[in-house]
Protein backbone atom coordinates (compact mmCIF):
# COMPACT_ATOMS: atom_id res chain seq x y z
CA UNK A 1 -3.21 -8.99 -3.78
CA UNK A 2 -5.61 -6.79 -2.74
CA UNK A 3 -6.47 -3.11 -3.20
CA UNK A 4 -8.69 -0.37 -1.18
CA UNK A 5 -9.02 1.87 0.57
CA UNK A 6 -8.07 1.86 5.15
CA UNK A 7 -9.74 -0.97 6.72
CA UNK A 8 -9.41 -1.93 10.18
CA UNK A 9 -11.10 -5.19 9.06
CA UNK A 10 -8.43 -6.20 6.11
CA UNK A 11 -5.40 -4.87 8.47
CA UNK A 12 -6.49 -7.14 11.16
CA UNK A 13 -7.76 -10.30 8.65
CA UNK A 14 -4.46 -9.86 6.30
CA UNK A 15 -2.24 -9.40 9.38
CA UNK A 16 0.71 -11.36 7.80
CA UNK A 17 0.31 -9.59 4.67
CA UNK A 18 2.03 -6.64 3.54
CA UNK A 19 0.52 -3.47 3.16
CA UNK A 20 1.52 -0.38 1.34
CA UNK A 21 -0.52 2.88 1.47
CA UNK A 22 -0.05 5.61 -0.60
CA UNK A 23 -1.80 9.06 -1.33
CA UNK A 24 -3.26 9.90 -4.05
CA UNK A 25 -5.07 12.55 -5.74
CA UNK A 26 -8.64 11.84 -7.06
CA UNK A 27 -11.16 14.45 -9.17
CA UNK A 28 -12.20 15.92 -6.22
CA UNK A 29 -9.53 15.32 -3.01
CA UNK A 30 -6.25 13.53 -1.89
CA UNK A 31 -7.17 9.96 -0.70
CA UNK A 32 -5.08 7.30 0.87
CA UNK A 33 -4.66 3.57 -1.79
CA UNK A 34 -3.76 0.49 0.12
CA UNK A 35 -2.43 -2.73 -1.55
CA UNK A 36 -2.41 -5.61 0.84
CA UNK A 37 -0.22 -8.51 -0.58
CA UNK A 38 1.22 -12.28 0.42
CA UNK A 39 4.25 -12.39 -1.79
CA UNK A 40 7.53 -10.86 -1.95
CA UNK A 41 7.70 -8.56 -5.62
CA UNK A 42 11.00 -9.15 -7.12
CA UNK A 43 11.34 -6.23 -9.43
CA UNK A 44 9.33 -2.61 -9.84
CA UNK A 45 7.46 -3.37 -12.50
CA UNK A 46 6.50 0.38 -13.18
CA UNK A 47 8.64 3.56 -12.48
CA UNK A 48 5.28 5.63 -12.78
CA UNK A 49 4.54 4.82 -9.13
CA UNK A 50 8.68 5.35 -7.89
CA UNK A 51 8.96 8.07 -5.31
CA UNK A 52 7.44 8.57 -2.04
CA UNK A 53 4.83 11.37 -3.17
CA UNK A 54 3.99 13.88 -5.93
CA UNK A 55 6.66 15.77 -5.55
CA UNK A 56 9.29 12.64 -5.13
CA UNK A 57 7.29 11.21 -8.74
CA UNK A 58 7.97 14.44 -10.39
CA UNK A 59 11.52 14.48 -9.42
CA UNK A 60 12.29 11.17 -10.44
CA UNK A 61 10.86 11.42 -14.18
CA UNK A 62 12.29 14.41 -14.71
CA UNK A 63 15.38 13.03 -13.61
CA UNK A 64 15.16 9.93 -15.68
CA UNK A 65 13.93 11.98 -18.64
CA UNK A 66 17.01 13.95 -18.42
CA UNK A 67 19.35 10.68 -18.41
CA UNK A 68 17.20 9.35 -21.28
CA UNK A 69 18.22 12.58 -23.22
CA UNK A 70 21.31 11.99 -22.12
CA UNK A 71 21.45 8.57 -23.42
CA UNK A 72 20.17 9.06 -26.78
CA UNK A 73 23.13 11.29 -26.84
CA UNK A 74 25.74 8.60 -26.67
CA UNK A 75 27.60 6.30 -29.19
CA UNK A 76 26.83 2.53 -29.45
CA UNK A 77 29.93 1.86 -27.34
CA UNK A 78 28.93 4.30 -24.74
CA UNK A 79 25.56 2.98 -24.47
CA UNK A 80 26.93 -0.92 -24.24
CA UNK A 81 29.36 0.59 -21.41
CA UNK A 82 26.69 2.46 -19.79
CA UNK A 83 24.38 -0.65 -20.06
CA UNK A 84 26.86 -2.62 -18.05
CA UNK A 85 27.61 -0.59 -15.07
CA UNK A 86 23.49 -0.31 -14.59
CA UNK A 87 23.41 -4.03 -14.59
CA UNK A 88 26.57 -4.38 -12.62
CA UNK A 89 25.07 -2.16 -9.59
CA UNK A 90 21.67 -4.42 -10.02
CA UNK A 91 23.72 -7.22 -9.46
CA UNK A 92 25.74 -6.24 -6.36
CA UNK A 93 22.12 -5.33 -4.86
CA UNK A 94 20.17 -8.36 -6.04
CA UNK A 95 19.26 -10.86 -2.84
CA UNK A 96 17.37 -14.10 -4.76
């Protein structure tokens, strides 16, 4: 994996690769990240980044704040039930 900034010279040496570019907002402006990688990432590993931009990343931990609240909320039984649907849906959508 490798992170940066655009490059014409890593998009055309890591042309297999993946890349993902995102904005993102510095001390002083909004620059564009890029993370060129080889591998296939089987799980998010951090739902700080979810979301397509600052907006999208606000709405989402608000969202999953709310459903944490939410959660707390619940008896143990609701919790186990809730528990299993989640992993339910992750396993209808998981492709090995």
């Amino acid at each position: 994996m490798i992170s940066g900034h655009p490059s014409v010279l890593y998009d055309t040496m890591l042309a297999g690769w993946t890349r993902i570019a995102q904005q993102v907002t510095t001390h002083a402006c909004v620059r564009t990240e890029v993370i060129w990688f080889n591998f296939t990432p089987q799980r998010v590993h951090s739902s700080a980044f979810a979301g397509r931009n600052r907006t999208d990343r606000q709405r989402i931990k608000r969202s999953a704040a709310a459903l944490a609240k939410r959660y707390r909320q619940m008896s143990a039984g609701e919790r186990l039930a809730m528990a299993w649907a989640i992993m339910a849906v992750a396993a209808e959508e998981w492709q090995p």
